[in-house]
N, C-alpha and C. Protein backbone atom coordinates (compact mmCIF):
# COMPACT_ATOMS: atom_id res chain seq x y z
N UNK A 1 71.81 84.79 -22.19
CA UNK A 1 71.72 83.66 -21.27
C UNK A 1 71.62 84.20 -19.84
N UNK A 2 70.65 83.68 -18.77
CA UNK A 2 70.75 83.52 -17.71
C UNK A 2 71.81 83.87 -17.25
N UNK A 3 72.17 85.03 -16.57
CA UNK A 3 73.85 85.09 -15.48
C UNK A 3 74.01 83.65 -14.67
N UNK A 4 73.14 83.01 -13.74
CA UNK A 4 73.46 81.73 -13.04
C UNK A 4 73.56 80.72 -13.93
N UNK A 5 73.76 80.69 -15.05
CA UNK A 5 73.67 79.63 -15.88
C UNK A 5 75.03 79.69 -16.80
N UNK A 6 75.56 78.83 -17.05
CA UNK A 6 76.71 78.92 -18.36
C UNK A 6 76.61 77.59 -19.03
N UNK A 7 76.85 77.37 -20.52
CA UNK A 7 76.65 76.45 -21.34
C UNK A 7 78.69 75.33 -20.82
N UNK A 8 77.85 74.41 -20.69
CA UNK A 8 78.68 73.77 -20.01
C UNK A 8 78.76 72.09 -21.31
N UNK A 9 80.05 71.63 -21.14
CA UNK A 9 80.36 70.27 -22.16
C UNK A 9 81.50 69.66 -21.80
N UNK A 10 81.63 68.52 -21.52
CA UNK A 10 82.96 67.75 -21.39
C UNK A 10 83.50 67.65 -22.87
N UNK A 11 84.95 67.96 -23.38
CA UNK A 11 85.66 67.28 -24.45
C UNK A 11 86.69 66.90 -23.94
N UNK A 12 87.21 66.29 -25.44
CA UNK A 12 88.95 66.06 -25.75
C UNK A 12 89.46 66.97 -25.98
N UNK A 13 90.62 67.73 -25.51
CA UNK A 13 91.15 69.11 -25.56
C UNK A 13 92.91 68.78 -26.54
N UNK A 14 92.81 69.31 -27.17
CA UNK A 14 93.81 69.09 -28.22
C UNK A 14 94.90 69.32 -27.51
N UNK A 15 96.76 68.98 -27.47
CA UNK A 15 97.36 70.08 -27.00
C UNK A 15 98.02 71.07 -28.66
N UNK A 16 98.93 71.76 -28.38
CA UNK A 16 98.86 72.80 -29.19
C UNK A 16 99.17 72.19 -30.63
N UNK A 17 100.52 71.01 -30.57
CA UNK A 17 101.06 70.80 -32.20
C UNK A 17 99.24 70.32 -32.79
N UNK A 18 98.56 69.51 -32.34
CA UNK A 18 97.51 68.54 -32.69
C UNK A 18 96.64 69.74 -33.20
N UNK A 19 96.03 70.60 -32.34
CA UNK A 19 95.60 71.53 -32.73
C UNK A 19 95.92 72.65 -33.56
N UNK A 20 97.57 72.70 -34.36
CA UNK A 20 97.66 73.47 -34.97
C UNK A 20 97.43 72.61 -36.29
N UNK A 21 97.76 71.37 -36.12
CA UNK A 21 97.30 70.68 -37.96
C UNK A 21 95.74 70.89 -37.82
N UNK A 22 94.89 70.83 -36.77
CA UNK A 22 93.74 70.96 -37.44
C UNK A 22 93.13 72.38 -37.40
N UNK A 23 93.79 73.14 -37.02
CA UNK A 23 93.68 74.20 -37.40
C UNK A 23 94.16 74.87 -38.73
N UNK A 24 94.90 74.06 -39.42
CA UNK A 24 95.43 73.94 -40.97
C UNK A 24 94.01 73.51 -41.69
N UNK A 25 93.93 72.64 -41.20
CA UNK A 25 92.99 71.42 -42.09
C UNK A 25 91.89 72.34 -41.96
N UNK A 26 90.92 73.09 -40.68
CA UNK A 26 89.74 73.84 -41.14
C UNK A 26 90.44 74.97 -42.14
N UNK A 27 90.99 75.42 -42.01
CA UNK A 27 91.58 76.16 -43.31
C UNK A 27 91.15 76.36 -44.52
N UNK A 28 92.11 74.88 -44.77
CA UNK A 28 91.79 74.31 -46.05
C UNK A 28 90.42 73.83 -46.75
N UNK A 29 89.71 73.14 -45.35
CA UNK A 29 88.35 72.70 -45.55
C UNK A 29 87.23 73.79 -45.77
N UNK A 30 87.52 74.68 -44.85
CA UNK A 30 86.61 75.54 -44.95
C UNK A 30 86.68 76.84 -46.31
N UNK A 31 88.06 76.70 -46.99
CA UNK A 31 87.79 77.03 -47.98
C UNK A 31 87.31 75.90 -49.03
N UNK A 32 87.41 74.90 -49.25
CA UNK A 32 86.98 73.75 -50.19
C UNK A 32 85.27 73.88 -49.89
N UNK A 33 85.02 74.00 -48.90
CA UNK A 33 83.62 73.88 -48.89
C UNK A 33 82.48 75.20 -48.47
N UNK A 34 83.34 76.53 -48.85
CA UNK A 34 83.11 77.50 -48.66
C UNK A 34 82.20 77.75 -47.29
N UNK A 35 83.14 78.03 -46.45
CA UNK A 35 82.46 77.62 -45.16
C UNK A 35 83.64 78.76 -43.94
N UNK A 36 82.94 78.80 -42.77
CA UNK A 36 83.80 79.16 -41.80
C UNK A 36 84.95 78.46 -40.73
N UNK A 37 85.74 78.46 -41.29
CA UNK A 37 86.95 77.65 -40.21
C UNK A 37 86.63 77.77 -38.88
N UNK A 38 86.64 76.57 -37.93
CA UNK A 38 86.82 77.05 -36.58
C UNK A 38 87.40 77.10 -36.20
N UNK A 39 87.90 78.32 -34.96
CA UNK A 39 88.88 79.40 -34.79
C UNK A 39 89.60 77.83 -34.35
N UNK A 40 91.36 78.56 -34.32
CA UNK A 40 91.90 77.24 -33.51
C UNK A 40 91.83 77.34 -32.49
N UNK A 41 91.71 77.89 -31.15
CA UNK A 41 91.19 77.78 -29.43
C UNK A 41 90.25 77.10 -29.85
N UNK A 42 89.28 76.89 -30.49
CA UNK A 42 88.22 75.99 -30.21
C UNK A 42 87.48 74.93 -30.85
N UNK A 43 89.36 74.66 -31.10
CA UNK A 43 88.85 72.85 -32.13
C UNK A 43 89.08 72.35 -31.01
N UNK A 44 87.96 71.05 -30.86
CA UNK A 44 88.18 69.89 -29.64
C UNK A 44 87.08 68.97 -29.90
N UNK A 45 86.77 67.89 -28.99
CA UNK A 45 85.81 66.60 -29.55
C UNK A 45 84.91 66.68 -28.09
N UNK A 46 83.79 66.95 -28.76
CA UNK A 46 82.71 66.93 -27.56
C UNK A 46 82.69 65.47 -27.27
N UNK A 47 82.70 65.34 -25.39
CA UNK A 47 81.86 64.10 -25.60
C UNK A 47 80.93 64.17 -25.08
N UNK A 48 80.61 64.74 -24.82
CA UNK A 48 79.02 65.12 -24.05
C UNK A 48 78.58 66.73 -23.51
N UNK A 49 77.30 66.73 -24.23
CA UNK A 49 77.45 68.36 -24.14
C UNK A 49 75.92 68.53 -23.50
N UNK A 50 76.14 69.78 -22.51
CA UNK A 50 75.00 69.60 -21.41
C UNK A 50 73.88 70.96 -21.48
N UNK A 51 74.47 72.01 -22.58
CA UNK A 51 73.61 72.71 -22.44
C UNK A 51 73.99 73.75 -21.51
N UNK A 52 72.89 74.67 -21.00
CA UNK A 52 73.06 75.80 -20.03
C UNK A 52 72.62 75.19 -18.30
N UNK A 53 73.60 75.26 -17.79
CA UNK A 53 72.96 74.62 -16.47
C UNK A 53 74.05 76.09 -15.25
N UNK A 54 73.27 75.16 -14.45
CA UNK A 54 73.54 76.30 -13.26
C UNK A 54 74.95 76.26 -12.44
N UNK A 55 75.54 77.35 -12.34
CA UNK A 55 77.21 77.69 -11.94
C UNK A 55 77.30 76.52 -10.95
N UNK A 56 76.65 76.13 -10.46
CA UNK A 56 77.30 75.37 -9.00
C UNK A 56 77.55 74.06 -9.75
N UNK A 57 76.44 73.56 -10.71
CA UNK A 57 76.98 72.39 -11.27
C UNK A 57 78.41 71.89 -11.40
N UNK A 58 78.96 72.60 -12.12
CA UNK A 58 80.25 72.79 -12.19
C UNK A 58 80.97 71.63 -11.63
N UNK A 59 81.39 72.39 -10.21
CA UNK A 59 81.77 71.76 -9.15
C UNK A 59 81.52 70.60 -9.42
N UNK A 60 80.23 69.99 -8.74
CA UNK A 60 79.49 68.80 -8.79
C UNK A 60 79.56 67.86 -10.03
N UNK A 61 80.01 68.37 -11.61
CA UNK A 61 80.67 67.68 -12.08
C UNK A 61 82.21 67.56 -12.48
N UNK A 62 82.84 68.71 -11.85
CA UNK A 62 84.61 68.15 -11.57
C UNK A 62 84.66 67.15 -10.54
N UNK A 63 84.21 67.14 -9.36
CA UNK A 63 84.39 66.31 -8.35
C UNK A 63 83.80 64.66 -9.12
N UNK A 64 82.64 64.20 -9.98
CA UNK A 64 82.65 62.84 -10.73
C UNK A 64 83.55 62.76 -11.17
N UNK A 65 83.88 63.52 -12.05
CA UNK A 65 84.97 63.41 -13.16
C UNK A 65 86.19 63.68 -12.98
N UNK A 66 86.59 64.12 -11.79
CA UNK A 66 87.51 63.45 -11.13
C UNK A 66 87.94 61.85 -10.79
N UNK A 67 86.92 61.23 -10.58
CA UNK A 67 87.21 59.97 -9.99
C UNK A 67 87.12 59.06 -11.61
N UNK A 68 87.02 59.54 -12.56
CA UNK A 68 87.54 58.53 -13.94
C UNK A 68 89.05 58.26 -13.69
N UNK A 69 88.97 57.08 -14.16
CA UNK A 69 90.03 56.61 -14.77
C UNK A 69 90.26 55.97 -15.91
N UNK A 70 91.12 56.11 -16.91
CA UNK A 70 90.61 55.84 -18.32
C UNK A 70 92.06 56.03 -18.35
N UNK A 71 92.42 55.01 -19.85
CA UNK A 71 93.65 55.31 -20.31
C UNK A 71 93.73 56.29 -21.06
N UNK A 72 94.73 56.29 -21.49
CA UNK A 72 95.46 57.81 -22.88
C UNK A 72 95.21 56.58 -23.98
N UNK A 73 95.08 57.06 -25.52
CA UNK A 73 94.66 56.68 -26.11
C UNK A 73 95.13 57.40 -28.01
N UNK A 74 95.24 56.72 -28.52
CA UNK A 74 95.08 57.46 -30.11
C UNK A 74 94.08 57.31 -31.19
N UNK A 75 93.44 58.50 -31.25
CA UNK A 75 92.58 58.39 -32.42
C UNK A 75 93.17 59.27 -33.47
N UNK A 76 92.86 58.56 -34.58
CA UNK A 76 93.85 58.48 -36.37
C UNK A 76 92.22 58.79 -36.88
N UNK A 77 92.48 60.06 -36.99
CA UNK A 77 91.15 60.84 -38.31
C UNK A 77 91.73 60.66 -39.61
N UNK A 78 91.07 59.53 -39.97
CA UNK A 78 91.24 59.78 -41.55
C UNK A 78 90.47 60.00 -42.62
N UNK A 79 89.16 60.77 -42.27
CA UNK A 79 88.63 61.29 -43.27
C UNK A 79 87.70 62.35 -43.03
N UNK A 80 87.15 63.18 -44.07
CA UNK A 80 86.67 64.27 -43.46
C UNK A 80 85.49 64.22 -44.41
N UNK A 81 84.59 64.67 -44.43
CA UNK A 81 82.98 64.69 -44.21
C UNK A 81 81.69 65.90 -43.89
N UNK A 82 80.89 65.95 -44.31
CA UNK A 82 80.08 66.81 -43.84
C UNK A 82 78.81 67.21 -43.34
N UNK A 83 77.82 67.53 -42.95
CA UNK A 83 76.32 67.31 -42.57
C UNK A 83 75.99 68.52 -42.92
N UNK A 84 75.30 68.19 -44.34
CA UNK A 84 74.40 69.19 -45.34
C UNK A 84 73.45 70.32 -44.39
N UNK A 85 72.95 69.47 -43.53
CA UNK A 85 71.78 69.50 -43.04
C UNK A 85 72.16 70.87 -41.69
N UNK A 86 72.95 70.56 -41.22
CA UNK A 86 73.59 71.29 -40.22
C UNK A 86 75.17 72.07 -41.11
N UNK A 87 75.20 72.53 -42.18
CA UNK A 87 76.38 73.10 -43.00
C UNK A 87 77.56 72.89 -41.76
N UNK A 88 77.87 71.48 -41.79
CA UNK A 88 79.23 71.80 -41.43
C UNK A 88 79.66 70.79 -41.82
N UNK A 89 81.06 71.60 -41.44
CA UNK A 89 82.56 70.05 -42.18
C UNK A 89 83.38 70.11 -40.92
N UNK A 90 83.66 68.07 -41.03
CA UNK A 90 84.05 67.59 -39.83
C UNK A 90 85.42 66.29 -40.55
N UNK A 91 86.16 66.20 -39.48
CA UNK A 91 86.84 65.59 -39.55
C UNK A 91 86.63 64.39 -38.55
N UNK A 92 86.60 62.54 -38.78
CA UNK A 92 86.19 61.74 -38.25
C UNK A 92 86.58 60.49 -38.52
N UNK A 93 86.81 59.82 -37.89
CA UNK A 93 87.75 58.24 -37.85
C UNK A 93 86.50 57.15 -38.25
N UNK A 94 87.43 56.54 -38.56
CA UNK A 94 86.58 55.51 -39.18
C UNK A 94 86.39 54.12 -38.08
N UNK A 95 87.40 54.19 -37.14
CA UNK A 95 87.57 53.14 -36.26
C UNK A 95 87.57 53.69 -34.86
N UNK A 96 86.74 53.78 -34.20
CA UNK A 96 86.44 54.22 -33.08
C UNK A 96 87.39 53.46 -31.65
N UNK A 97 88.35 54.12 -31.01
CA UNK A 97 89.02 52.59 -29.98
C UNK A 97 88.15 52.62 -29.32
N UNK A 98 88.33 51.57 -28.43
CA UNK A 98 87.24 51.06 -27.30
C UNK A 98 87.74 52.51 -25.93
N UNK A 99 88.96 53.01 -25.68
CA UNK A 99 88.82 53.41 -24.40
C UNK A 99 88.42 54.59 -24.88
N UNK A 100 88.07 55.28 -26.23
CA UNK A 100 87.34 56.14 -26.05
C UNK A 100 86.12 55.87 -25.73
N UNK A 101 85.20 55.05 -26.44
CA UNK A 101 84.11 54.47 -25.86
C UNK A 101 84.15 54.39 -24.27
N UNK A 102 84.51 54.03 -23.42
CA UNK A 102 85.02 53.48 -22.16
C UNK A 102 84.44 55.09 -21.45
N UNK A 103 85.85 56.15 -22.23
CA UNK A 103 85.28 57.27 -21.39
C UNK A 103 84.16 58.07 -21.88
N UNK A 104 84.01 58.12 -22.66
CA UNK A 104 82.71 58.34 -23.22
C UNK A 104 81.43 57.86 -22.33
N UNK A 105 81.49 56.37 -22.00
CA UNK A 105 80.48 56.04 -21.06
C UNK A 105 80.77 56.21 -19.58
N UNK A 106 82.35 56.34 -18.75
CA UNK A 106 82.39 57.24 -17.70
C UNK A 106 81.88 58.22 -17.47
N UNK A 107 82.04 59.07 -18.68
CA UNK A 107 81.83 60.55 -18.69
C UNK A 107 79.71 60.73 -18.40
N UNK A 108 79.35 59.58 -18.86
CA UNK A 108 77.68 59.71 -19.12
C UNK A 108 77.69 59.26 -17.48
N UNK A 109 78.26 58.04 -17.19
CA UNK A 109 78.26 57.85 -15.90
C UNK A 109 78.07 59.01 -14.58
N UNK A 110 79.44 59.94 -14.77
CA UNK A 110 79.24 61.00 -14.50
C UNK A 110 78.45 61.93 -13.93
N UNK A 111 77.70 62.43 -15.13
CA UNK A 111 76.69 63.21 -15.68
C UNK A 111 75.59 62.48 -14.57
N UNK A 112 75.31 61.38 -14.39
CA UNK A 112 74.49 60.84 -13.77
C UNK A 112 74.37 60.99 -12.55
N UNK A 113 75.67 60.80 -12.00
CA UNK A 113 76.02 60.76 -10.51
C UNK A 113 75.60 62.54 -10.63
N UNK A 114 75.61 63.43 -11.20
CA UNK A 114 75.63 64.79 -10.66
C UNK A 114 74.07 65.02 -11.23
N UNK A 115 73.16 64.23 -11.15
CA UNK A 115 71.72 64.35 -11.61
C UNK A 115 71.15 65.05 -12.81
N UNK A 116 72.16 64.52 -13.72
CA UNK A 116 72.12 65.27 -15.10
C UNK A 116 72.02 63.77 -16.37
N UNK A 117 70.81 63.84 -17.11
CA UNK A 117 70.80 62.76 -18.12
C UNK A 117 72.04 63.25 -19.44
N UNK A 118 72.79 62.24 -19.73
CA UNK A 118 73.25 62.24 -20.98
C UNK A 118 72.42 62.51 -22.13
N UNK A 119 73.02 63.19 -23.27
CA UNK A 119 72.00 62.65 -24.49
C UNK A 119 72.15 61.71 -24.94
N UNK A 120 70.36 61.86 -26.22
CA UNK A 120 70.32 60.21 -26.00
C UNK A 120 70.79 60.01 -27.53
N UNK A 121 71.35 61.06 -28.57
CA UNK A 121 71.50 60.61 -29.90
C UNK A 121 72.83 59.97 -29.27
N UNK A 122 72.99 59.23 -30.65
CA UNK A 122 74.56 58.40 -30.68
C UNK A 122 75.39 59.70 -30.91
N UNK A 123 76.60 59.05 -30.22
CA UNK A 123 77.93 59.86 -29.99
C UNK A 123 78.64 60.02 -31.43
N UNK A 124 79.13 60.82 -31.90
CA UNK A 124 79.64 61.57 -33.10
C UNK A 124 81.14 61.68 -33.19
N UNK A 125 82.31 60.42 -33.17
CA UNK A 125 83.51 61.01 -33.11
C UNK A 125 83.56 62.04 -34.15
N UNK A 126 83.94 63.06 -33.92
CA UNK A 126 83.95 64.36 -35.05
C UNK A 126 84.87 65.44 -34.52
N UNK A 127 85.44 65.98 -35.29
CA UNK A 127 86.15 67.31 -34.82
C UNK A 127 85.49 68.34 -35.84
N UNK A 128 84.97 69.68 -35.83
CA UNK A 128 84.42 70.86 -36.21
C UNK A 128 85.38 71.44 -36.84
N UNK A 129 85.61 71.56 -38.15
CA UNK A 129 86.44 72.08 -39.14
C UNK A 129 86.18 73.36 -39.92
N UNK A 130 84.74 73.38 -39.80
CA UNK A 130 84.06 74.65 -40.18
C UNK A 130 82.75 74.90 -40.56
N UNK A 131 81.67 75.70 -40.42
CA UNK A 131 80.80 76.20 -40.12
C UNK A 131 80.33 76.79 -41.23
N UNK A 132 78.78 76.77 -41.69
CA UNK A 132 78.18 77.61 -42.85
C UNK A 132 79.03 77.51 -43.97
N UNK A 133 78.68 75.65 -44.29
CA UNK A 133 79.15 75.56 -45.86
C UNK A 133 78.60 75.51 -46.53
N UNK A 134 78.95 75.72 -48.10
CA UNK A 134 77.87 76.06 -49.10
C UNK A 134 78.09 74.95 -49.97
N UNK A 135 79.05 74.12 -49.86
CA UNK A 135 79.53 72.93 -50.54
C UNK A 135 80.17 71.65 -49.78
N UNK A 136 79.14 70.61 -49.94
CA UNK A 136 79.38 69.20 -49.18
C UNK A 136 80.82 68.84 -49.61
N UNK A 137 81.74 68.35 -48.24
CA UNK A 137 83.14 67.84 -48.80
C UNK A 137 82.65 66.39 -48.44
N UNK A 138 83.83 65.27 -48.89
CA UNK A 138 84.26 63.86 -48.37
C UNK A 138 85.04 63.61 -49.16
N UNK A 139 85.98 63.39 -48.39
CA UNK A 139 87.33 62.47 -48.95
C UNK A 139 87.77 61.45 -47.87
N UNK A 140 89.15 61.00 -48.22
CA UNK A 140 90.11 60.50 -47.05
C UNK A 140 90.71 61.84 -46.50
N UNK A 141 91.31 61.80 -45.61
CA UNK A 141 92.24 62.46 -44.56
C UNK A 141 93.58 61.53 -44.76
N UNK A 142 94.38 62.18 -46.27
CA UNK A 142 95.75 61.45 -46.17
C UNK A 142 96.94 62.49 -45.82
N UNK A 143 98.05 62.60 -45.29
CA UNK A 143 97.88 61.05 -44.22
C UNK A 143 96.69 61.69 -43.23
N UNK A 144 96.35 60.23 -42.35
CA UNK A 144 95.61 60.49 -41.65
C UNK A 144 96.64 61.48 -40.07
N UNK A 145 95.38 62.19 -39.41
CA UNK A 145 95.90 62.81 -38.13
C UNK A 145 95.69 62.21 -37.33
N UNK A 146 97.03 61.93 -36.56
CA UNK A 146 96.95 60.86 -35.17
C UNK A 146 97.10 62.27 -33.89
N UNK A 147 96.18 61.90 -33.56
CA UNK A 147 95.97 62.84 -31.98
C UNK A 147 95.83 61.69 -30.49
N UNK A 148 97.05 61.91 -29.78
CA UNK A 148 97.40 60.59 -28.73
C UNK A 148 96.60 61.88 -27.65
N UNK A 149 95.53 61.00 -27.24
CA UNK A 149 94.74 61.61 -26.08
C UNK A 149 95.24 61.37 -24.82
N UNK A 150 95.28 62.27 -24.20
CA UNK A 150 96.16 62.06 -22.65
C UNK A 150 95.40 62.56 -21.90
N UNK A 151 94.06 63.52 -21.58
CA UNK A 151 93.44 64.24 -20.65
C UNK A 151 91.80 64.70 -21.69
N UNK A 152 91.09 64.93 -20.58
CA UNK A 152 89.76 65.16 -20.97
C UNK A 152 89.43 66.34 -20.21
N UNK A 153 88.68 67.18 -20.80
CA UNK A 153 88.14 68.85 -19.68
C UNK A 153 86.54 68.84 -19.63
N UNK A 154 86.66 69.69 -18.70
CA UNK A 154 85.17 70.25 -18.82
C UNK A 154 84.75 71.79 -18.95
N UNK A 155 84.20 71.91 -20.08
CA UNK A 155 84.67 73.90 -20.86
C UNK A 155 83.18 74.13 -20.37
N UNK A 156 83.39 75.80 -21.17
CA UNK A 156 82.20 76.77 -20.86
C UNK A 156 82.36 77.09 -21.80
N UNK A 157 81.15 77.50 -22.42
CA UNK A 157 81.32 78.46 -23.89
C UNK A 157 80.72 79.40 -23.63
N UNK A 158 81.64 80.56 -24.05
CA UNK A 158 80.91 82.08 -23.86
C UNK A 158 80.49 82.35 -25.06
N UNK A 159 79.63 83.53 -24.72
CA UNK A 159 79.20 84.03 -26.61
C UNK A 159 79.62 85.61 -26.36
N UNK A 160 80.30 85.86 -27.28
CA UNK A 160 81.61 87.11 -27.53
C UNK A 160 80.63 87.80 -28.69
N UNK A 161 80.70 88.87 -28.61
CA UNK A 161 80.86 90.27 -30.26
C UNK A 161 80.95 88.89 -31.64
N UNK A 162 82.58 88.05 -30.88
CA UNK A 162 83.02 87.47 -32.30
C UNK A 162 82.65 86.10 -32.38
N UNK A 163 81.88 85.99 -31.66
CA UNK A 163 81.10 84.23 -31.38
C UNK A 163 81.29 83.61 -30.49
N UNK A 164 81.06 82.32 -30.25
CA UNK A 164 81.09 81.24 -29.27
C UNK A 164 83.22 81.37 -29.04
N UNK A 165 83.37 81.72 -27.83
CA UNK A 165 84.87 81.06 -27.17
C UNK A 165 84.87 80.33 -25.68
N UNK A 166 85.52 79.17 -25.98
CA UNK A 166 85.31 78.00 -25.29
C UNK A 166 86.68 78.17 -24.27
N UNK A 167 86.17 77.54 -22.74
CA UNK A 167 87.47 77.97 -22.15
C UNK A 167 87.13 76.89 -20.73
N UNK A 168 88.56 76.31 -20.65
CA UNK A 168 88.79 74.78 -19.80
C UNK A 168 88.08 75.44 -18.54
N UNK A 169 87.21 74.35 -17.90
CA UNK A 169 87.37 74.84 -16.36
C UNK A 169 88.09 73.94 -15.81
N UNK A 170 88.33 72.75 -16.22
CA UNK A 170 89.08 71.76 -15.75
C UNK A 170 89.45 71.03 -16.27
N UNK A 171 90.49 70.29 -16.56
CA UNK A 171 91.38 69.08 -17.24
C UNK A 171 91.75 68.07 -16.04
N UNK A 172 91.79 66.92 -16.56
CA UNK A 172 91.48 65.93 -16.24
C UNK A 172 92.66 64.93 -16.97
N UNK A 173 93.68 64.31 -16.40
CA UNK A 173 94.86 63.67 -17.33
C UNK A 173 94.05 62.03 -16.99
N UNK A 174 94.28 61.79 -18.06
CA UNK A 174 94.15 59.99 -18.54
C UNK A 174 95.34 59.44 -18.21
N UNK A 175 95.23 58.02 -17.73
CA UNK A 175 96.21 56.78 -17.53
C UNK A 175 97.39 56.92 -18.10
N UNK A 176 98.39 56.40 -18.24
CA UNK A 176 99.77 56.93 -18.54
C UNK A 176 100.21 55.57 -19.38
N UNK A 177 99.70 54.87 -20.47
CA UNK A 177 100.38 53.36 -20.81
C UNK A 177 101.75 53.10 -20.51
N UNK A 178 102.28 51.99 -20.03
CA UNK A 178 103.43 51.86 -19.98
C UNK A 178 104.05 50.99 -20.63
């Protein structure tokens, strides 16, 4: 890649307990579906992913995404799934809440204000469980995993010897319900 350039994506950033069950669960999944677990640093829920763009961007999108405001929120994955087509296994809710939607379309908002188009496929609640499977899973997710969202980032993904490692440039805390 380009040195002035780094692959840049807003997600949901797990904190550690959330991320260690699904770091169980690719585990498990990725042996059920003979596949590669993804590492646990870098389970999280894209919500919009931008590709390789240029270092200064950055900036220019912490300073939008700064000015969200969005509540904290819980999404309950209860089932897990896979896309033949792209060998991977994902974990994904069946009921989408609205304030993820909400920031989801801040976040495109965003993107806009810093002269950058969103994509245009539909949004994928999904979490990445594992990579290069050789066998389609689907079940339920019992019990299901409740992950209470409190903050949103904006990462970089490097590409390492040992693959893609993803790393915050900024977090971003959500509304506080009371």
């Amino acid at each position: 890649m380009d040195e002035s350039k780094q692959r840049l994506f807003f997600a949901l950033w797990p904190d550690a307990s959330v991320s260690d069950a699904f770091a169980a669960l690719a585990q498990e999944v990725g042996g059920d579906a003979g596949g590669r677990p993804t590492a646990p640093g870098n389970i999280h829920l894209t919500l919009a992913f931008l590709g390789d763009q240029p270092r200064r961007i950055a900036r220019e999108l912490s300073a939008a995404a700064a000015r969200i405001a969005a509540p904290e929120f819980d999404l309950v994955f209860d089932r897990i799934d896979s896309w033949r087509k792209n060998a991977v296994a994902w974990a994904g809710v069946q009921s989408v809440p609205e304030p993820l939607v909400e920031l989801h379309r801040a976040v495109g908002g965003a993107l806009r204000a810093s002269g950058l188009e969103p994509e245009e496929r539909p949004f994928a609640v999904h979490v990445t469980l594992a990579r290069h499977i050789s066998t389609s899973v689907r079940r339920p997710l019992a019990p299901p995993l409740v992950w209470r969202v409190t903050a949103f980032a904006l990462v970089v993904s490097e590409l390492t010897s040992a693959g893609a490692c993803y790393r915050v440039l900024s977090r971003w805390s959500l509304i506080r319900s009371t």
